[in-house]
PDB file of N, CA and C in Angstrom:
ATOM      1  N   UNK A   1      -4.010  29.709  -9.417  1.00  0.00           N
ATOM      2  CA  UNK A   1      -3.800  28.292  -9.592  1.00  0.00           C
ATOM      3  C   UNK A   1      -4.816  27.765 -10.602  1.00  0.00           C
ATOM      4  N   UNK A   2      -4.516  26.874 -11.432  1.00  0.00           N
ATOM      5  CA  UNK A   2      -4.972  26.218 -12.917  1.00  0.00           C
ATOM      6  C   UNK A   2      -5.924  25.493 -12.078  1.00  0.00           C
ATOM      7  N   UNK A   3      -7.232  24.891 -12.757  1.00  0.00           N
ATOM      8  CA  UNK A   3      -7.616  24.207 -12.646  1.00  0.00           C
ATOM      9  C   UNK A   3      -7.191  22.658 -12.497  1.00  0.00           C
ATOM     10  N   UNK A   4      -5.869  22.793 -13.562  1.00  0.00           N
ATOM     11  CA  UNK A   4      -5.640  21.229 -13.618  1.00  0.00           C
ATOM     12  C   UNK A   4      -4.770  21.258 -12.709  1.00  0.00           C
ATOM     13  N   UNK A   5      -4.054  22.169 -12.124  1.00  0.00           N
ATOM     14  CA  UNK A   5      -3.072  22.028 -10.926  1.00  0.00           C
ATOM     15  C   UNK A   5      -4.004  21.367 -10.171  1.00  0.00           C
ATOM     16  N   UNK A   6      -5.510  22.079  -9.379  1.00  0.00           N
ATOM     17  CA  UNK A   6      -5.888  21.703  -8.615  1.00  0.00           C
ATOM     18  C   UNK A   6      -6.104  19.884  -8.606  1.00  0.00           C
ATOM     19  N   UNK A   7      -6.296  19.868 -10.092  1.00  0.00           N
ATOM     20  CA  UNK A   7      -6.884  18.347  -9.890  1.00  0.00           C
ATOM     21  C   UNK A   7      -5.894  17.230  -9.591  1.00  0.00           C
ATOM     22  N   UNK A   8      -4.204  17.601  -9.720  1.00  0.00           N
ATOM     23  CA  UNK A   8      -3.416  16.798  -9.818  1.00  0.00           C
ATOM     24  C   UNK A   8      -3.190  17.319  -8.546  1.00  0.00           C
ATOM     25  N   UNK A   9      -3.147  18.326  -7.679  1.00  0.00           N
ATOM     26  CA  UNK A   9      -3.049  18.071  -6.503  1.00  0.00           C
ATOM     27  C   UNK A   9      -4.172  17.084  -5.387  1.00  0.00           C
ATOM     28  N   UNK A  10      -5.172  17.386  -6.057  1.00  0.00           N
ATOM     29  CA  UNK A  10      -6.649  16.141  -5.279  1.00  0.00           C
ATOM     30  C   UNK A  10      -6.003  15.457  -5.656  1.00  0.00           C
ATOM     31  N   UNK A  11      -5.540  14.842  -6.951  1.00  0.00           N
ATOM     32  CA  UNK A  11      -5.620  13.149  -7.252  1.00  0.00           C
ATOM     33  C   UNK A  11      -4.406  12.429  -6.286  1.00  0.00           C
ATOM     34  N   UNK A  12      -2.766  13.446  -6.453  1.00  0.00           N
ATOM     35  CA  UNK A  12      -1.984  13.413  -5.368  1.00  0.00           C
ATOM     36  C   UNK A  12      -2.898  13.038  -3.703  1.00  0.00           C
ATOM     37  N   UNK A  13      -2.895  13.793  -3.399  1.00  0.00           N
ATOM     38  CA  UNK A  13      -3.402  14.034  -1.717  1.00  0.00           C
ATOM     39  C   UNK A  13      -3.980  12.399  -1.960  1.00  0.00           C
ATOM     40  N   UNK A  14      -5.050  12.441  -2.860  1.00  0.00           N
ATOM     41  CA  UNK A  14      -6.147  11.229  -2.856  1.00  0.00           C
ATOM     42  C   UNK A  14      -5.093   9.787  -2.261  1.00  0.00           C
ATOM     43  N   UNK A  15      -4.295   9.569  -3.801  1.00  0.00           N
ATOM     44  CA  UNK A  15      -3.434   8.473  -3.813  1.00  0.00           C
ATOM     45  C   UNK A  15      -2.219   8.243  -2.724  1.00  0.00           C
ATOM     46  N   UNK A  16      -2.027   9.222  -1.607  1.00  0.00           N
ATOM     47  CA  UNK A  16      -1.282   9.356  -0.392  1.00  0.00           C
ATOM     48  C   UNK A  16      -1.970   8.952   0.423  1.00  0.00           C
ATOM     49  N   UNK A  17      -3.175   8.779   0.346  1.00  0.00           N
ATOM     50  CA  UNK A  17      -4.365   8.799   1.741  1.00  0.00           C
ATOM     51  C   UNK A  17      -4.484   7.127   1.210  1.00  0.00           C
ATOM     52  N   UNK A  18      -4.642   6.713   0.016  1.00  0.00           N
ATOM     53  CA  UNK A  18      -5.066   4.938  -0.343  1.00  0.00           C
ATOM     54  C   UNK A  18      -3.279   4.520  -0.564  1.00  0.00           C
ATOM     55  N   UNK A  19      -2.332   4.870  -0.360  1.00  0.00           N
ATOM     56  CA  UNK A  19      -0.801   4.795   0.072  1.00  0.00           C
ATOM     57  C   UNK A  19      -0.732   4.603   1.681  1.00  0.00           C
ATOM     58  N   UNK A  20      -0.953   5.239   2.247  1.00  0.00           N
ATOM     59  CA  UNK A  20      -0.778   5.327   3.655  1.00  0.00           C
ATOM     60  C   UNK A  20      -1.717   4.033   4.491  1.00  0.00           C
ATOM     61  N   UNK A  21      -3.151   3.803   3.827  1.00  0.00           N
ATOM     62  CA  UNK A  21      -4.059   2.540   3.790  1.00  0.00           C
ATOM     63  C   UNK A  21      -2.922   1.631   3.406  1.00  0.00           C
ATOM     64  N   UNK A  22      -2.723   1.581   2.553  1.00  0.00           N
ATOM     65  CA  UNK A  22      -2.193   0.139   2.086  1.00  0.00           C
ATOM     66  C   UNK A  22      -0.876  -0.079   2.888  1.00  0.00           C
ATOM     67  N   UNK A  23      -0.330   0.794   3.508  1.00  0.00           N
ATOM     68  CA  UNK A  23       1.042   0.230   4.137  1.00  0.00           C
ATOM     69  C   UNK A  23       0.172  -0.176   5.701  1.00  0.00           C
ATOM     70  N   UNK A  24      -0.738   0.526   6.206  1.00  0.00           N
ATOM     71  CA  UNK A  24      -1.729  -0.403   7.063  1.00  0.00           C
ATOM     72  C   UNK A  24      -2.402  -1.332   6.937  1.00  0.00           C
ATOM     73  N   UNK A  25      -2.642  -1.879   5.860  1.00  0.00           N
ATOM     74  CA  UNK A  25      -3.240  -3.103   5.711  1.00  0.00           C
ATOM     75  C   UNK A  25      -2.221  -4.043   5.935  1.00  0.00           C
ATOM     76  N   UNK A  26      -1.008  -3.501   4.983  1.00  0.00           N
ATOM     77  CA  UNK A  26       0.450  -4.483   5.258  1.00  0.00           C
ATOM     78  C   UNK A  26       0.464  -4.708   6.950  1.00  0.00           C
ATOM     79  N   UNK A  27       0.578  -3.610   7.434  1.00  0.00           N
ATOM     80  CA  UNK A  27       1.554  -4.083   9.241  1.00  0.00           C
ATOM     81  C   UNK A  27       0.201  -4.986   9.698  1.00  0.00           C
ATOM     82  N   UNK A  28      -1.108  -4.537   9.212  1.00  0.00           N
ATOM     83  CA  UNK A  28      -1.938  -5.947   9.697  1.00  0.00           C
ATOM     84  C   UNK A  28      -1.967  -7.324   9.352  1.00  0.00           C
ATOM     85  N   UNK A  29      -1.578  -7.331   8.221  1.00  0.00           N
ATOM     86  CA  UNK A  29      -1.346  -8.710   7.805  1.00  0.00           C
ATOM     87  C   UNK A  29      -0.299  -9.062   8.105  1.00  0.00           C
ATOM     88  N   UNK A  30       1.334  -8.400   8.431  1.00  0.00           N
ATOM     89  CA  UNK A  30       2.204  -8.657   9.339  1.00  0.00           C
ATOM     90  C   UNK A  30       1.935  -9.586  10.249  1.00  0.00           C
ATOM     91  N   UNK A  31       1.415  -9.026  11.363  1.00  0.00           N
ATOM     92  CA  UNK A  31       1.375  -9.330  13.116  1.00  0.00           C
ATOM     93  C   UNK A  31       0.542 -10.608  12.490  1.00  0.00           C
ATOM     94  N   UNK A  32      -0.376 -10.834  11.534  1.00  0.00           N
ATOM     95  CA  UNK A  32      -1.021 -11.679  12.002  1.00  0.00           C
ATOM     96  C   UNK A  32      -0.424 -12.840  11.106  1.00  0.00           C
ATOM     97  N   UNK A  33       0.344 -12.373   9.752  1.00  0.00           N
ATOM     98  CA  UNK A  33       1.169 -13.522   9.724  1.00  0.00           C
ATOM     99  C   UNK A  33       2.205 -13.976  10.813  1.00  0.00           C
ATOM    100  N   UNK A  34       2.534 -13.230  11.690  1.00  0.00           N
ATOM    101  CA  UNK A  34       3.979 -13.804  12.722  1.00  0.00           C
ATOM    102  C   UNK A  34       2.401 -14.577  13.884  1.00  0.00           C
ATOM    103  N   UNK A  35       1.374 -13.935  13.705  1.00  0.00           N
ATOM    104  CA  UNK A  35       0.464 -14.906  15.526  1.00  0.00           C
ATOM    105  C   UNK A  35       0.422 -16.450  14.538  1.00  0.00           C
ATOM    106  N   UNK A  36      -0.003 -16.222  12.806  1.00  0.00           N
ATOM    107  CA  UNK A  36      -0.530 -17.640  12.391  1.00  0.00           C
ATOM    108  C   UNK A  36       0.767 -18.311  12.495  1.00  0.00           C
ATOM    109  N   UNK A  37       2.113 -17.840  12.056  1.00  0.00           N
ATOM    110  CA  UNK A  37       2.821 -18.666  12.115  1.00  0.00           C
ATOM    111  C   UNK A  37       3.537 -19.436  13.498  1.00  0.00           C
ATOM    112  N   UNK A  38       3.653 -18.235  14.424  1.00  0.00           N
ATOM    113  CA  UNK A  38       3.573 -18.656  15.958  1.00  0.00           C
ATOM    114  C   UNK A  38       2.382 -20.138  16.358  1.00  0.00           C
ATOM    115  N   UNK A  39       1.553 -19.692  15.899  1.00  0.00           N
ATOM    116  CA  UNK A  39       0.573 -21.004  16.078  1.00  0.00           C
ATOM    117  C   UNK A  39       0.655 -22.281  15.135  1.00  0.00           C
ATOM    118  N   UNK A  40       1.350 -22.158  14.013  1.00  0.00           N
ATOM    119  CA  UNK A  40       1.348 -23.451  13.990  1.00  0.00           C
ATOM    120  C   UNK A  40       0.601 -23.315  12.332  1.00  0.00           C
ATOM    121  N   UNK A  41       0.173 -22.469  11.989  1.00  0.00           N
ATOM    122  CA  UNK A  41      -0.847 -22.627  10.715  1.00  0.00           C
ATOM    123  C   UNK A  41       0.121 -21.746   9.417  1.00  0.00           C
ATOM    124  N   UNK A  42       1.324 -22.854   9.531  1.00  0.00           N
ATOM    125  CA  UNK A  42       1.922 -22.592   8.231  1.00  0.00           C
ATOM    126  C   UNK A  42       1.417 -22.235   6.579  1.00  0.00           C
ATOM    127  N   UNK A  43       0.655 -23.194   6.331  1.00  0.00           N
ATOM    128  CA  UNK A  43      -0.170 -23.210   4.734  1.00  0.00           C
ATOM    129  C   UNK A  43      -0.927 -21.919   5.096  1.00  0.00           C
ATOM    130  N   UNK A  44      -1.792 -21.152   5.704  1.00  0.00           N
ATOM    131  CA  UNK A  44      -2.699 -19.522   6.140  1.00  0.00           C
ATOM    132  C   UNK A  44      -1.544 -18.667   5.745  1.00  0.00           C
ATOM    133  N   UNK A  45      -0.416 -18.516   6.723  1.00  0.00           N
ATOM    134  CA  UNK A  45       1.081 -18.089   6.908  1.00  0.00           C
ATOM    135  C   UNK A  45       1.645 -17.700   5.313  1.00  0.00           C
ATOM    136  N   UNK A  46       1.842 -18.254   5.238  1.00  0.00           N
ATOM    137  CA  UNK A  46       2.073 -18.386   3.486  1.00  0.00           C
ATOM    138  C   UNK A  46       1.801 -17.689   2.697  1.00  0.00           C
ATOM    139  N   UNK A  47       0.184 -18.190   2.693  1.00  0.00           N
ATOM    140  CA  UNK A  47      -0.412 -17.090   1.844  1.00  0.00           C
ATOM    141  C   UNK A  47      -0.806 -15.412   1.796  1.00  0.00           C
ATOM    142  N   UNK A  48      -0.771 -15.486   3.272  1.00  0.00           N
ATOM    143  CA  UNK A  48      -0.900 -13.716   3.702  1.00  0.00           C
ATOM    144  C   UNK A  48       0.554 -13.594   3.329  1.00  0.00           C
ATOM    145  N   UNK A  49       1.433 -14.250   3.619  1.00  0.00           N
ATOM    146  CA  UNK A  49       3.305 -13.112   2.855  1.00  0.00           C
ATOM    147  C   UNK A  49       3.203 -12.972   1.245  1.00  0.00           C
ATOM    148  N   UNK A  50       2.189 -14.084   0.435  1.00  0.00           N
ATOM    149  CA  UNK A  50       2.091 -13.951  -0.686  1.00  0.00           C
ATOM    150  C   UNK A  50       1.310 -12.047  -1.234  1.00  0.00           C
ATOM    151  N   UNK A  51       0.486 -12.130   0.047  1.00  0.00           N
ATOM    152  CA  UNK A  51      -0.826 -11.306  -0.308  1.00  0.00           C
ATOM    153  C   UNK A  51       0.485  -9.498   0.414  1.00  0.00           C
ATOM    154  N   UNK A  52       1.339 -10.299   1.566  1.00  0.00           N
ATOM    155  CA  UNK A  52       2.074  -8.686   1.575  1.00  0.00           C
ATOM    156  C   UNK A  52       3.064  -8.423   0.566  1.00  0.00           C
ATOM    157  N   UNK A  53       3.509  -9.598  -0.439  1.00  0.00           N
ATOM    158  CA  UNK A  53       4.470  -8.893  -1.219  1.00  0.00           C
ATOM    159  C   UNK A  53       3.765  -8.317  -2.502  1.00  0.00           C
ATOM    160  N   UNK A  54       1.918  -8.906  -2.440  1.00  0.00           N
ATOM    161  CA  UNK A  54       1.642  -8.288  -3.549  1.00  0.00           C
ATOM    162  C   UNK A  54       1.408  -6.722  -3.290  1.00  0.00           C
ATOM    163  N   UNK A  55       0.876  -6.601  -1.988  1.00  0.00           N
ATOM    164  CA  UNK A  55       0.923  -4.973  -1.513  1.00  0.00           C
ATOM    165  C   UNK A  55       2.076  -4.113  -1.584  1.00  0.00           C
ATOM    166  N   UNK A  56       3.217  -4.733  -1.044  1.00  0.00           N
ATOM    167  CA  UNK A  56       4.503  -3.670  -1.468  1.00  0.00           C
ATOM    168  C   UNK A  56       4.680  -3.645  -2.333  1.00  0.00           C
ATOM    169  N   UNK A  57       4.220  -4.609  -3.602  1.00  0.00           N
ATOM    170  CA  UNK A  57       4.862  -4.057  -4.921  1.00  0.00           C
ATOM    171  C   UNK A  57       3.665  -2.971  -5.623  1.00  0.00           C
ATOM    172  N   UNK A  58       3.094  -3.306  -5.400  1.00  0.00           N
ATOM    173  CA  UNK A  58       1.459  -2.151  -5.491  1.00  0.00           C
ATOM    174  C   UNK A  58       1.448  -0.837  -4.628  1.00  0.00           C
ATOM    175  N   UNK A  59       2.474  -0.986  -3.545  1.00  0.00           N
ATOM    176  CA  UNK A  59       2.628   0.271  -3.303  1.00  0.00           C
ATOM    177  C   UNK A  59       3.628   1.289  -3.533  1.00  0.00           C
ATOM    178  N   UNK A  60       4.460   0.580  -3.973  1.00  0.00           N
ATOM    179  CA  UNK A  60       6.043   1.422  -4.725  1.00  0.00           C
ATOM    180  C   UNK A  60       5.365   1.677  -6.234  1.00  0.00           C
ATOM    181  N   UNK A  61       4.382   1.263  -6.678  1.00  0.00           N
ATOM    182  CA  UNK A  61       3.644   1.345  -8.159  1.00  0.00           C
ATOM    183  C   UNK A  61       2.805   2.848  -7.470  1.00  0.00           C
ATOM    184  N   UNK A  62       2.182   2.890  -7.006  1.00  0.00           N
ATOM    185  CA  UNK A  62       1.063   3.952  -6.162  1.00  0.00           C
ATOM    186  C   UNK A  62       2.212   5.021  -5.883  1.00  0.00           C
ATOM    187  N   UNK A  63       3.338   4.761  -5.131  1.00  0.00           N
ATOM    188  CA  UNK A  63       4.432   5.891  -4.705  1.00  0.00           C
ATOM    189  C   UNK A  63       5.169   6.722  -6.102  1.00  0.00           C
ATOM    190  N   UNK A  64       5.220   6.166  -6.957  1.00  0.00           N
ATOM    191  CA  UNK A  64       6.095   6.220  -8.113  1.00  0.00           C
ATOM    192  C   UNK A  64       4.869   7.201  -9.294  1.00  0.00           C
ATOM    193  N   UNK A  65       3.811   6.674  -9.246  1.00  0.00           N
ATOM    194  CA  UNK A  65       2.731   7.639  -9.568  1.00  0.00           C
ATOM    195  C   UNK A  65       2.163   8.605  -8.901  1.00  0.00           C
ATOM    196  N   UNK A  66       2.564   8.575  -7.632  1.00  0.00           N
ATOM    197  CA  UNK A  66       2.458   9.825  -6.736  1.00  0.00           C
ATOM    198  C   UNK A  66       3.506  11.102  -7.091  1.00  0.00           C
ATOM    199  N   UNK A  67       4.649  10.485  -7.415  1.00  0.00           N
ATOM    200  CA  UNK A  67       5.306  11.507  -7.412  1.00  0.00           C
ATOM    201  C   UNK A  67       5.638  11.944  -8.961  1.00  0.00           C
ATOM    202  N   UNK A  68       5.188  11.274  -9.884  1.00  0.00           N
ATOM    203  CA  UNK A  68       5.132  11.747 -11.296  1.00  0.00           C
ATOM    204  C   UNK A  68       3.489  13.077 -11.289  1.00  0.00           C
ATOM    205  N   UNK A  69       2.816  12.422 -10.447  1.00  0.00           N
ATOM    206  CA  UNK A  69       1.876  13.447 -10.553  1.00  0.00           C
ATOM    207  C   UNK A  69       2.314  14.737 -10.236  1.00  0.00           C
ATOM    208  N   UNK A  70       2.671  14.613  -8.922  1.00  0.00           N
ATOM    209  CA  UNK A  70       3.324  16.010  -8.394  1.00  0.00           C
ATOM    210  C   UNK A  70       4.562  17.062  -9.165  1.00  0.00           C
ATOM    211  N   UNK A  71       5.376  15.989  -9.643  1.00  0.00           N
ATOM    212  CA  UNK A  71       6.133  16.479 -10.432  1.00  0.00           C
ATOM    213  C   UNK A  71       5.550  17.253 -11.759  1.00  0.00           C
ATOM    214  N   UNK A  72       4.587  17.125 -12.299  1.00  0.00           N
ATOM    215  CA  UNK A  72       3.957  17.153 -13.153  1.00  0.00           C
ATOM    216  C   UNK A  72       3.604  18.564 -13.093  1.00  0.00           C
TER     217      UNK A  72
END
């Protein structure tokens, strides 16, 4: 195995491990957008769905370079 195989397999593995983070950060900001909005604190509410659609689109960007690496 090449050296550079190895490294595009680290950088892979790497960017699966800060992939797998970021879809956990999402289900946390989930629950706690549905408790803020349950309570009443619409304008908070808001802005965390702003902050999860910036994560899913940052993470289909992260997935899509995951698998060009591998492919690679």
């Amino acid at each position: 195995m090449s050296d550079n195989t190895d490294v595009k397999i680290a950088t892979a593995d790497a960017l699966t491990l800060l992939l797998h983070n970021q879809h956990a950060i999402g289900a946390a900001i989930e629950e706690i957008t549905k408790w803020l909005s349950e309570s009443g604190v619409e304008s908070v509410s808001v802005n965390a769905i702003v902050a999860m659609e910036t994560l899913d689109k940052n993470a289909q960007a992260i997935a899509d370079a995951i698998m060009r690496i591998r492919q690679s």
